[in-house]
Structure formats: C-alpha cells, structure tokens
PDB file of N, CA and C in Angstrom:
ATOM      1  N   UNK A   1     109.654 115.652 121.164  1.00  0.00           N
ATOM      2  CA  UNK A   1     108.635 114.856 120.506  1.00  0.00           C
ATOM      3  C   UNK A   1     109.272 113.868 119.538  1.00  0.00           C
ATOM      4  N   UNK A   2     108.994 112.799 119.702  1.00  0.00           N
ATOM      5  CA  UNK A   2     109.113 111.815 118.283  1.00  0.00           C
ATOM      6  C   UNK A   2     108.180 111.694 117.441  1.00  0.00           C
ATOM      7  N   UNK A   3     109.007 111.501 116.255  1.00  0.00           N
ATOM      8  CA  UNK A   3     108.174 111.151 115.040  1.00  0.00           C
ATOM      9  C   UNK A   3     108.170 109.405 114.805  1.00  0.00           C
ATOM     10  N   UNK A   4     107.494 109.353 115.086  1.00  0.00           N
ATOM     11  CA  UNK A   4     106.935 107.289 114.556  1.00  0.00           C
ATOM     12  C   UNK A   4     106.372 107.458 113.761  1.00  0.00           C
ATOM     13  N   UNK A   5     106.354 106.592 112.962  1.00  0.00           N
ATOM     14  CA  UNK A   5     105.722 106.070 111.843  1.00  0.00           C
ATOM     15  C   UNK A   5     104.444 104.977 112.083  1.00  0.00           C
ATOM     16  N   UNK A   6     103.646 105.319 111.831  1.00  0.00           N
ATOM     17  CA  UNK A   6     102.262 104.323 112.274  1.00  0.00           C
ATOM     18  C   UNK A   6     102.314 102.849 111.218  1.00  0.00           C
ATOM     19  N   UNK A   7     102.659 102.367 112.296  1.00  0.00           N
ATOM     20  CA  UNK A   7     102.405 100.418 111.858  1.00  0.00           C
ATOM     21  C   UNK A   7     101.503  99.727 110.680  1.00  0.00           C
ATOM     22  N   UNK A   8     101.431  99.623 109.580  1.00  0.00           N
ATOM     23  CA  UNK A   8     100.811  98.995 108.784  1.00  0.00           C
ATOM     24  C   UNK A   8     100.140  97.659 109.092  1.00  0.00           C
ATOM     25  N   UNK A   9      98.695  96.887 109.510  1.00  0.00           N
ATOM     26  CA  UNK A   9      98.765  95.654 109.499  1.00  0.00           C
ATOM     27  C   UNK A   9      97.552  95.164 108.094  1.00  0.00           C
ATOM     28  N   UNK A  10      98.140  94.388 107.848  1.00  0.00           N
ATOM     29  CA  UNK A  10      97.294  93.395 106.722  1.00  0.00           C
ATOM     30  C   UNK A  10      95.726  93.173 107.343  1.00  0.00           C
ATOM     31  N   UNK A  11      96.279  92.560 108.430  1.00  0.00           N
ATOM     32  CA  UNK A  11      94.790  92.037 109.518  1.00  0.00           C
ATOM     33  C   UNK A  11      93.969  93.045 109.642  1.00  0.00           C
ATOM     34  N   UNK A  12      93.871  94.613 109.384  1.00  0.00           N
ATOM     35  CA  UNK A  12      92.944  95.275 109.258  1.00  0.00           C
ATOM     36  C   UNK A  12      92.956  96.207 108.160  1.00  0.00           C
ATOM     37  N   UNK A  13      93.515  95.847 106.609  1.00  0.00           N
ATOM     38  CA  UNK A  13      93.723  96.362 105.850  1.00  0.00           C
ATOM     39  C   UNK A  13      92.460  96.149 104.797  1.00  0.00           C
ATOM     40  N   UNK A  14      91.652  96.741 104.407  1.00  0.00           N
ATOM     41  CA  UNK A  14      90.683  96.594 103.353  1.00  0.00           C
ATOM     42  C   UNK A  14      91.458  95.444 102.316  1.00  0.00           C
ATOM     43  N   UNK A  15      92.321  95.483 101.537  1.00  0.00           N
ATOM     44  CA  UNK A  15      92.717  95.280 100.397  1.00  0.00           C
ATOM     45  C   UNK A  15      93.335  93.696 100.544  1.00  0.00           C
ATOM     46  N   UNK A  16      93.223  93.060 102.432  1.00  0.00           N
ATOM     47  CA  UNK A  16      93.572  92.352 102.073  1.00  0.00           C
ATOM     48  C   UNK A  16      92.990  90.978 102.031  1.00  0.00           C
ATOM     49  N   UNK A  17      92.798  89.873 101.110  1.00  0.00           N
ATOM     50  CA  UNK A  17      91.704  89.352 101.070  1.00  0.00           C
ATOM     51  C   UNK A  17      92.037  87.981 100.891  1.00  0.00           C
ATOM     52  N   UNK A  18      91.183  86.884 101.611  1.00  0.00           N
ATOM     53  CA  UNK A  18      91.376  85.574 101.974  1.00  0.00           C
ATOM     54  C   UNK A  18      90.362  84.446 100.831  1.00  0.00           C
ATOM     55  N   UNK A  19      91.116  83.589 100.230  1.00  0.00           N
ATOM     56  CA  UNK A  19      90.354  82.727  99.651  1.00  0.00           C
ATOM     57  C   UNK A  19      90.775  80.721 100.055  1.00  0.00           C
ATOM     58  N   UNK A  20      89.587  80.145 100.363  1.00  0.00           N
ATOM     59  CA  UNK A  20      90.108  78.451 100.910  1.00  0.00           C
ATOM     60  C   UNK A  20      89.121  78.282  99.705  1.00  0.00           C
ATOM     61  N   UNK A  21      89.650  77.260  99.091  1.00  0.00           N
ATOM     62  CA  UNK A  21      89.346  76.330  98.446  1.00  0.00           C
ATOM     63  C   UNK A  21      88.652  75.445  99.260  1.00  0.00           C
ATOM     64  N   UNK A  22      87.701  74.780  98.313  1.00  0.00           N
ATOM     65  CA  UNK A  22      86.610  73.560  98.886  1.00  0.00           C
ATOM     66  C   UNK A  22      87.377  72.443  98.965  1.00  0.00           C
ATOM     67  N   UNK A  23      87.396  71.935 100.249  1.00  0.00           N
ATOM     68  CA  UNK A  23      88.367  70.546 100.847  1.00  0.00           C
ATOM     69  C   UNK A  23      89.130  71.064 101.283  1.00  0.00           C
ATOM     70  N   UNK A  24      89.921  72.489 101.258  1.00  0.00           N
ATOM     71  CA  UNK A  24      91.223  72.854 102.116  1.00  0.00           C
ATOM     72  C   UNK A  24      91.278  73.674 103.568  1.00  0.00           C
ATOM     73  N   UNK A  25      92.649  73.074 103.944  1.00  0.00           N
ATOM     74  CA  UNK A  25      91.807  73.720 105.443  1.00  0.00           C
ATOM     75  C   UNK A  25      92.804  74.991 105.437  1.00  0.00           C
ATOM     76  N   UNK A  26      93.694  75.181 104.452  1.00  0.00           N
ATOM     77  CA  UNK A  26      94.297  76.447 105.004  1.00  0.00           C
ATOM     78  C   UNK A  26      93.942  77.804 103.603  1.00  0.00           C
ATOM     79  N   UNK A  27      93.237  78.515 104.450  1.00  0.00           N
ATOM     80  CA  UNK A  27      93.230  80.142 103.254  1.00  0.00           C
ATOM     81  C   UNK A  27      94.643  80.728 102.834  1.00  0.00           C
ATOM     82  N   UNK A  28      94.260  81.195 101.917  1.00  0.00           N
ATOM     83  CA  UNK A  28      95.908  81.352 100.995  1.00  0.00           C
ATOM     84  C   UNK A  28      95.046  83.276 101.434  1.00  0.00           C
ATOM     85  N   UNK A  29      96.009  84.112 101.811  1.00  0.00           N
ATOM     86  CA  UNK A  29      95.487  85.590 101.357  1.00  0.00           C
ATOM     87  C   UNK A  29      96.726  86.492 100.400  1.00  0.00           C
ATOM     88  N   UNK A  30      96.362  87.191 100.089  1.00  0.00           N
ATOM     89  CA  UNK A  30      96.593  88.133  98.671  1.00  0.00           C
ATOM     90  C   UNK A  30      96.531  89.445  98.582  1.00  0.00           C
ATOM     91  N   UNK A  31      97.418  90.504  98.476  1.00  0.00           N
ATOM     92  CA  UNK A  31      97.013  91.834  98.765  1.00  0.00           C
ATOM     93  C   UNK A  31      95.998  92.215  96.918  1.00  0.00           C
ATOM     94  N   UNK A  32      94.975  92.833  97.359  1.00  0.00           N
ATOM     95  CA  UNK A  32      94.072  92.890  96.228  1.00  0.00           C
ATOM     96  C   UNK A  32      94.445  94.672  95.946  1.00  0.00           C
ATOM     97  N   UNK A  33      95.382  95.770  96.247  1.00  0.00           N
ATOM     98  CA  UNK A  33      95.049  96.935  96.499  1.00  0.00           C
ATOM     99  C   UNK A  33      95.058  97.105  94.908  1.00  0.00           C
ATOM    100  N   UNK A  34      94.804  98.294  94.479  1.00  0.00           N
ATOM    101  CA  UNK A  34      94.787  98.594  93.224  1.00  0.00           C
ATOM    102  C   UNK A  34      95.765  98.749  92.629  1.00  0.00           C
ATOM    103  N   UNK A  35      96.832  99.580  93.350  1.00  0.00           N
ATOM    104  CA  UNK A  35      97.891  99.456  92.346  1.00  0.00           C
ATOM    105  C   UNK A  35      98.821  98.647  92.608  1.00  0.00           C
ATOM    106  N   UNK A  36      98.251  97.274  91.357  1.00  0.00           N
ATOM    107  CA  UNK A  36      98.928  95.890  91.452  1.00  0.00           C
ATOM    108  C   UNK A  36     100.207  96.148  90.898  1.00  0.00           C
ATOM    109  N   UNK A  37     100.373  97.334  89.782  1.00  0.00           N
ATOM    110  CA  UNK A  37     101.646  97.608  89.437  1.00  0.00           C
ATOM    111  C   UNK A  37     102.598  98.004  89.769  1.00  0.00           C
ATOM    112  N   UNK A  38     102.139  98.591  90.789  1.00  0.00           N
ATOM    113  CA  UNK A  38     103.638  99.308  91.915  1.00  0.00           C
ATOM    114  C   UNK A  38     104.398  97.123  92.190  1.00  0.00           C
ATOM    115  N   UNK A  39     103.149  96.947  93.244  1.00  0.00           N
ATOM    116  CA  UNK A  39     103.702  95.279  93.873  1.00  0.00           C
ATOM    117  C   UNK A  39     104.427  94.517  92.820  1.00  0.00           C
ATOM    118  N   UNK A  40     103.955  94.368  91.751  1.00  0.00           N
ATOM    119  CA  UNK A  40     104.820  93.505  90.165  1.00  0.00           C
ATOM    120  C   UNK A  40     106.010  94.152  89.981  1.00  0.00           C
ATOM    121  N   UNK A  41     105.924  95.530  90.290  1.00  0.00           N
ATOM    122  CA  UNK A  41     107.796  96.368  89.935  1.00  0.00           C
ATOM    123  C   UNK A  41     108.408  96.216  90.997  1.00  0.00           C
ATOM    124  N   UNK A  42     108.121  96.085  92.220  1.00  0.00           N
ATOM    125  CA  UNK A  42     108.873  95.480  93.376  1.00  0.00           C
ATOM    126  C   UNK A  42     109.607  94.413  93.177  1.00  0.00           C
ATOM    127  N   UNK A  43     108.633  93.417  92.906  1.00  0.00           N
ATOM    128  CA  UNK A  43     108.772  91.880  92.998  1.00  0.00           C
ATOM    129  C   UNK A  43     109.806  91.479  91.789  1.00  0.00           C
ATOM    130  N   UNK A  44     109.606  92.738  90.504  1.00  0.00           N
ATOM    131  CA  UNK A  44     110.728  92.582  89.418  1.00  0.00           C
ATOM    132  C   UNK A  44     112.135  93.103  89.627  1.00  0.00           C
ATOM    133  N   UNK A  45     111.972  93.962  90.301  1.00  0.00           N
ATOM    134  CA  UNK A  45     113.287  95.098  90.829  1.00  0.00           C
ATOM    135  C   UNK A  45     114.166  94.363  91.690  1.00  0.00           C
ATOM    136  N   UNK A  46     113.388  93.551  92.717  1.00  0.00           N
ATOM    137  CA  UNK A  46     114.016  92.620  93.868  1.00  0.00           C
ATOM    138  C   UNK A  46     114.681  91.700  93.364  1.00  0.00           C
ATOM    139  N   UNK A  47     114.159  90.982  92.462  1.00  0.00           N
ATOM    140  CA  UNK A  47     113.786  89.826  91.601  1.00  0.00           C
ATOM    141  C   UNK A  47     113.642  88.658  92.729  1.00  0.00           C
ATOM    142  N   UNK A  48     111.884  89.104  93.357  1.00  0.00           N
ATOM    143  CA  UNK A  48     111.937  88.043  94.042  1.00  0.00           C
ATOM    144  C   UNK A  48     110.651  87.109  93.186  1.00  0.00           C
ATOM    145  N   UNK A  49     111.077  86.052  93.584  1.00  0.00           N
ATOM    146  CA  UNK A  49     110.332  84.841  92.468  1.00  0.00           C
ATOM    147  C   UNK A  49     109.094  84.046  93.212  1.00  0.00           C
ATOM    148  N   UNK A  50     108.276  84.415  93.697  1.00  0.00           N
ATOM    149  CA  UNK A  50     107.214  84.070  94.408  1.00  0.00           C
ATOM    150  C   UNK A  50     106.215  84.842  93.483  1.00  0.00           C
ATOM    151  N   UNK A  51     105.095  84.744  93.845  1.00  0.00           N
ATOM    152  CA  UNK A  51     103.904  85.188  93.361  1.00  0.00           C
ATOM    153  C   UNK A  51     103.484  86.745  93.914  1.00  0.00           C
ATOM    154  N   UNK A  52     103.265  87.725  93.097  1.00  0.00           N
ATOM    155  CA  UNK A  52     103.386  88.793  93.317  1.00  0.00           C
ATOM    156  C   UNK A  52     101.525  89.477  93.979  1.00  0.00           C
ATOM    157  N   UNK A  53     101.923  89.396  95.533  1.00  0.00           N
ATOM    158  CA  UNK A  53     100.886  90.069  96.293  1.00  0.00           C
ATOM    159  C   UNK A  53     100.214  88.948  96.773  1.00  0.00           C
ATOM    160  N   UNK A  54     101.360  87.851  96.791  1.00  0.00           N
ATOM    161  CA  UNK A  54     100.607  87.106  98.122  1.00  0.00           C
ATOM    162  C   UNK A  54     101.558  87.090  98.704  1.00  0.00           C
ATOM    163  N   UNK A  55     100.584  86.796 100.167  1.00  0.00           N
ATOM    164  CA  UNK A  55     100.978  87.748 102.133  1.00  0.00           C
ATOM    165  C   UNK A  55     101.140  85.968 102.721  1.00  0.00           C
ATOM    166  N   UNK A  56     100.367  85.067 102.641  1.00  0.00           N
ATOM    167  CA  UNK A  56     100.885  83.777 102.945  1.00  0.00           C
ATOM    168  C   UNK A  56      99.398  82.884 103.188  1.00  0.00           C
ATOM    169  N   UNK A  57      99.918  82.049 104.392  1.00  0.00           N
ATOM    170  CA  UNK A  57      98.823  80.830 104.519  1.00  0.00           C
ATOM    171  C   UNK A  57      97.946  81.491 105.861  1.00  0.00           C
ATOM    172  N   UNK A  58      96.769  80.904 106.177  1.00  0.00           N
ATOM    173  CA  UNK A  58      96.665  81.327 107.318  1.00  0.00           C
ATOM    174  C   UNK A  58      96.653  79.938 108.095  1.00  0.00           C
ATOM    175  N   UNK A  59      96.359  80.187 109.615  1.00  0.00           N
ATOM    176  CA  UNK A  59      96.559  78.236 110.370  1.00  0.00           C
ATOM    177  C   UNK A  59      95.008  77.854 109.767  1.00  0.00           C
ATOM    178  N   UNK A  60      95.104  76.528 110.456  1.00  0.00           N
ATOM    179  CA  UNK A  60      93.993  75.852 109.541  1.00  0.00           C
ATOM    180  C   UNK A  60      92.468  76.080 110.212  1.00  0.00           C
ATOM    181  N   UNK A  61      91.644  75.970 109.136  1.00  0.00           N
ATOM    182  CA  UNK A  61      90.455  76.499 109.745  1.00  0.00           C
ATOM    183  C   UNK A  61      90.363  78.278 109.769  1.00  0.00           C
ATOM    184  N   UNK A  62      91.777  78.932 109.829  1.00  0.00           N
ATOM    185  CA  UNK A  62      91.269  80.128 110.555  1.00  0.00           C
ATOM    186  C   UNK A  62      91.004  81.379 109.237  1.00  0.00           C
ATOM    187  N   UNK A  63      90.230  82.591 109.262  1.00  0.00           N
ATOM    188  CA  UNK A  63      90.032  83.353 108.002  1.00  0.00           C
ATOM    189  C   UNK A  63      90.545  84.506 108.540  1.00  0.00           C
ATOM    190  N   UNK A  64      91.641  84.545 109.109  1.00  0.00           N
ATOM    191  CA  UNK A  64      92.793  85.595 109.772  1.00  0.00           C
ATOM    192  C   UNK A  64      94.307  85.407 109.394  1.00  0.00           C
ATOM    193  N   UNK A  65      94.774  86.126 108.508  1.00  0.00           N
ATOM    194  CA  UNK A  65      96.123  85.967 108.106  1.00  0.00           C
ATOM    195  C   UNK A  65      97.141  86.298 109.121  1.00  0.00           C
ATOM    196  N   UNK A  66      97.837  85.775 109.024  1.00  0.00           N
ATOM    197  CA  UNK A  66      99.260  85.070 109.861  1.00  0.00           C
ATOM    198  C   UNK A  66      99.979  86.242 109.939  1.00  0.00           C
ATOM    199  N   UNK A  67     100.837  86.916 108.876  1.00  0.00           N
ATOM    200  CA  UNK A  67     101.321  88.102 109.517  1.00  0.00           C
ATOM    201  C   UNK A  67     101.080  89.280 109.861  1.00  0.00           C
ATOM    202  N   UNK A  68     101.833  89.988 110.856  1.00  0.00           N
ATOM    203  CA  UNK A  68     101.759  91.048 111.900  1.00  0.00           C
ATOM    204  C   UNK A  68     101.761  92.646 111.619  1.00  0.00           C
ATOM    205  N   UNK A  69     102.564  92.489 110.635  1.00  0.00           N
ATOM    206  CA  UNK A  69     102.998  93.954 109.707  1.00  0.00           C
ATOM    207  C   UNK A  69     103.117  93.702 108.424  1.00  0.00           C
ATOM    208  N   UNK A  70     102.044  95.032 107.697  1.00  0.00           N
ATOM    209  CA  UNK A  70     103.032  94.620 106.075  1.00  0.00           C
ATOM    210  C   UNK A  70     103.971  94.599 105.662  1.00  0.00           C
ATOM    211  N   UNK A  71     103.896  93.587 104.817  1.00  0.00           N
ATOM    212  CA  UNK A  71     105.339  94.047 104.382  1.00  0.00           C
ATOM    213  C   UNK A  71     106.182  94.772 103.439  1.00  0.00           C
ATOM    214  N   UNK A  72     107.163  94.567 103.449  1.00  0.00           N
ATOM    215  CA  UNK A  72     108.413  96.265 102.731  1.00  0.00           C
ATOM    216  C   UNK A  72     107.694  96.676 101.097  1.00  0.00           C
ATOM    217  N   UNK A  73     106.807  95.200 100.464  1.00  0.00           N
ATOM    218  CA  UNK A  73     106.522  95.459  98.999  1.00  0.00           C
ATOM    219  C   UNK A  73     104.762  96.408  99.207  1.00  0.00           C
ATOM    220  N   UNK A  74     104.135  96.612 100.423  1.00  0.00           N
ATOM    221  CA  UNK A  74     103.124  97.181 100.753  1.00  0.00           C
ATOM    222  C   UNK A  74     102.719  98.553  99.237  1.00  0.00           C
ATOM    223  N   UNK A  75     101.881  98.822  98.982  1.00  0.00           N
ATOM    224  CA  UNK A  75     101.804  99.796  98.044  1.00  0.00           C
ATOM    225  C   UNK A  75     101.645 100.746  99.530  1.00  0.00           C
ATOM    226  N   UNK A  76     100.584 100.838 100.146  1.00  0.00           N
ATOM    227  CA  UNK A  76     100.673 101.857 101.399  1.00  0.00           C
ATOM    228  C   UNK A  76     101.826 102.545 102.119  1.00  0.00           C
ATOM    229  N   UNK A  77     103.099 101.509 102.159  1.00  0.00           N
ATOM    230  CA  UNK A  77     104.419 101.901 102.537  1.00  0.00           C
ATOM    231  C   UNK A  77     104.969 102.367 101.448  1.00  0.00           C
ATOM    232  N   UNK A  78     104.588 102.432 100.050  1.00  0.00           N
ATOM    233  CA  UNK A  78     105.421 103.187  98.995  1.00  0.00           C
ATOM    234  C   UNK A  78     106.259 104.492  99.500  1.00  0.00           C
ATOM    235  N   UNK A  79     107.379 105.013  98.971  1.00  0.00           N
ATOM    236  CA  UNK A  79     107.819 106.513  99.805  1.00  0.00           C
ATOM    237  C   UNK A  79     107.045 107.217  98.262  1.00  0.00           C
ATOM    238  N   UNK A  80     106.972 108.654  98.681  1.00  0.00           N
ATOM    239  CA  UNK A  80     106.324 109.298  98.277  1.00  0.00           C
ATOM    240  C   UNK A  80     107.372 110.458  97.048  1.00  0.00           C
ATOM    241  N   UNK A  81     106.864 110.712  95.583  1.00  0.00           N
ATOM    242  CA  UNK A  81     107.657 111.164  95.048  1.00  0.00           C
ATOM    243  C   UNK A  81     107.310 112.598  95.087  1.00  0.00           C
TER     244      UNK A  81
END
C-alpha cells in the first residue's frame, strides 16, 4: 500500500477568495484562512517580500484562480506539532 498525501487545491478551498475592482478585468485572489499568522511567519522566516496570502491574478474576465496546488506557505499544509 502507499501512503499519498491528498493534493491541496485553492480552486476548491473555502478560504480562498477573489476580489476585481470596478474597470479591471483581472481578479487579484488572497488566501483569507484564519490563521493569517502562521502565512505572515512564513513569509517572514523565508523573507519573501510579496504580499502575504496572495495566490495571484486570475485570466481576464475569469472568477477562477490560476493556480493548481497550494502552495508550500498553505496554513492547511502546516506539519503538525
């Protein structure tokens, strides 16, 4: 038997949530989960310099975000203490 690990996607994740501005054609989405503080100690630990718990653009017109899997800063993928 193998053990897999079940796939995380954004695209059917409650937490993750799409906002377009009036006049724009592309939605910006944002992971909204609650614990925003785990994602901010990632993003400080990494020191990556982007905006902490946004996932990206989507194409234009569309209210479906672009990537496939979450990703590594996911609070859901946290390992467990």
């Amino acid at each position: 038997m193998e053990n897999k690990k079940q796939s995380i996607k954004c695209s059917e994740c409650d937490y993750c949530s799409g906002l377009r501005r009036f006049g724009n054609t592309r939605t910006s989405f944002t992971c909204s989960h609650p614990d925003h503080g785990y994602i901010r100690n990632y993003f400080n630990e990494k020191r990556m310099s982007k905006m902490p718990g946004f996932l990206g653009y989507g194409a234009r017109y569309s209210d479906v975000v672009s990537i496939k899997t979450a990703p590594a800063w996911c609070p859901k993928k946290k390992p467990l203490e």
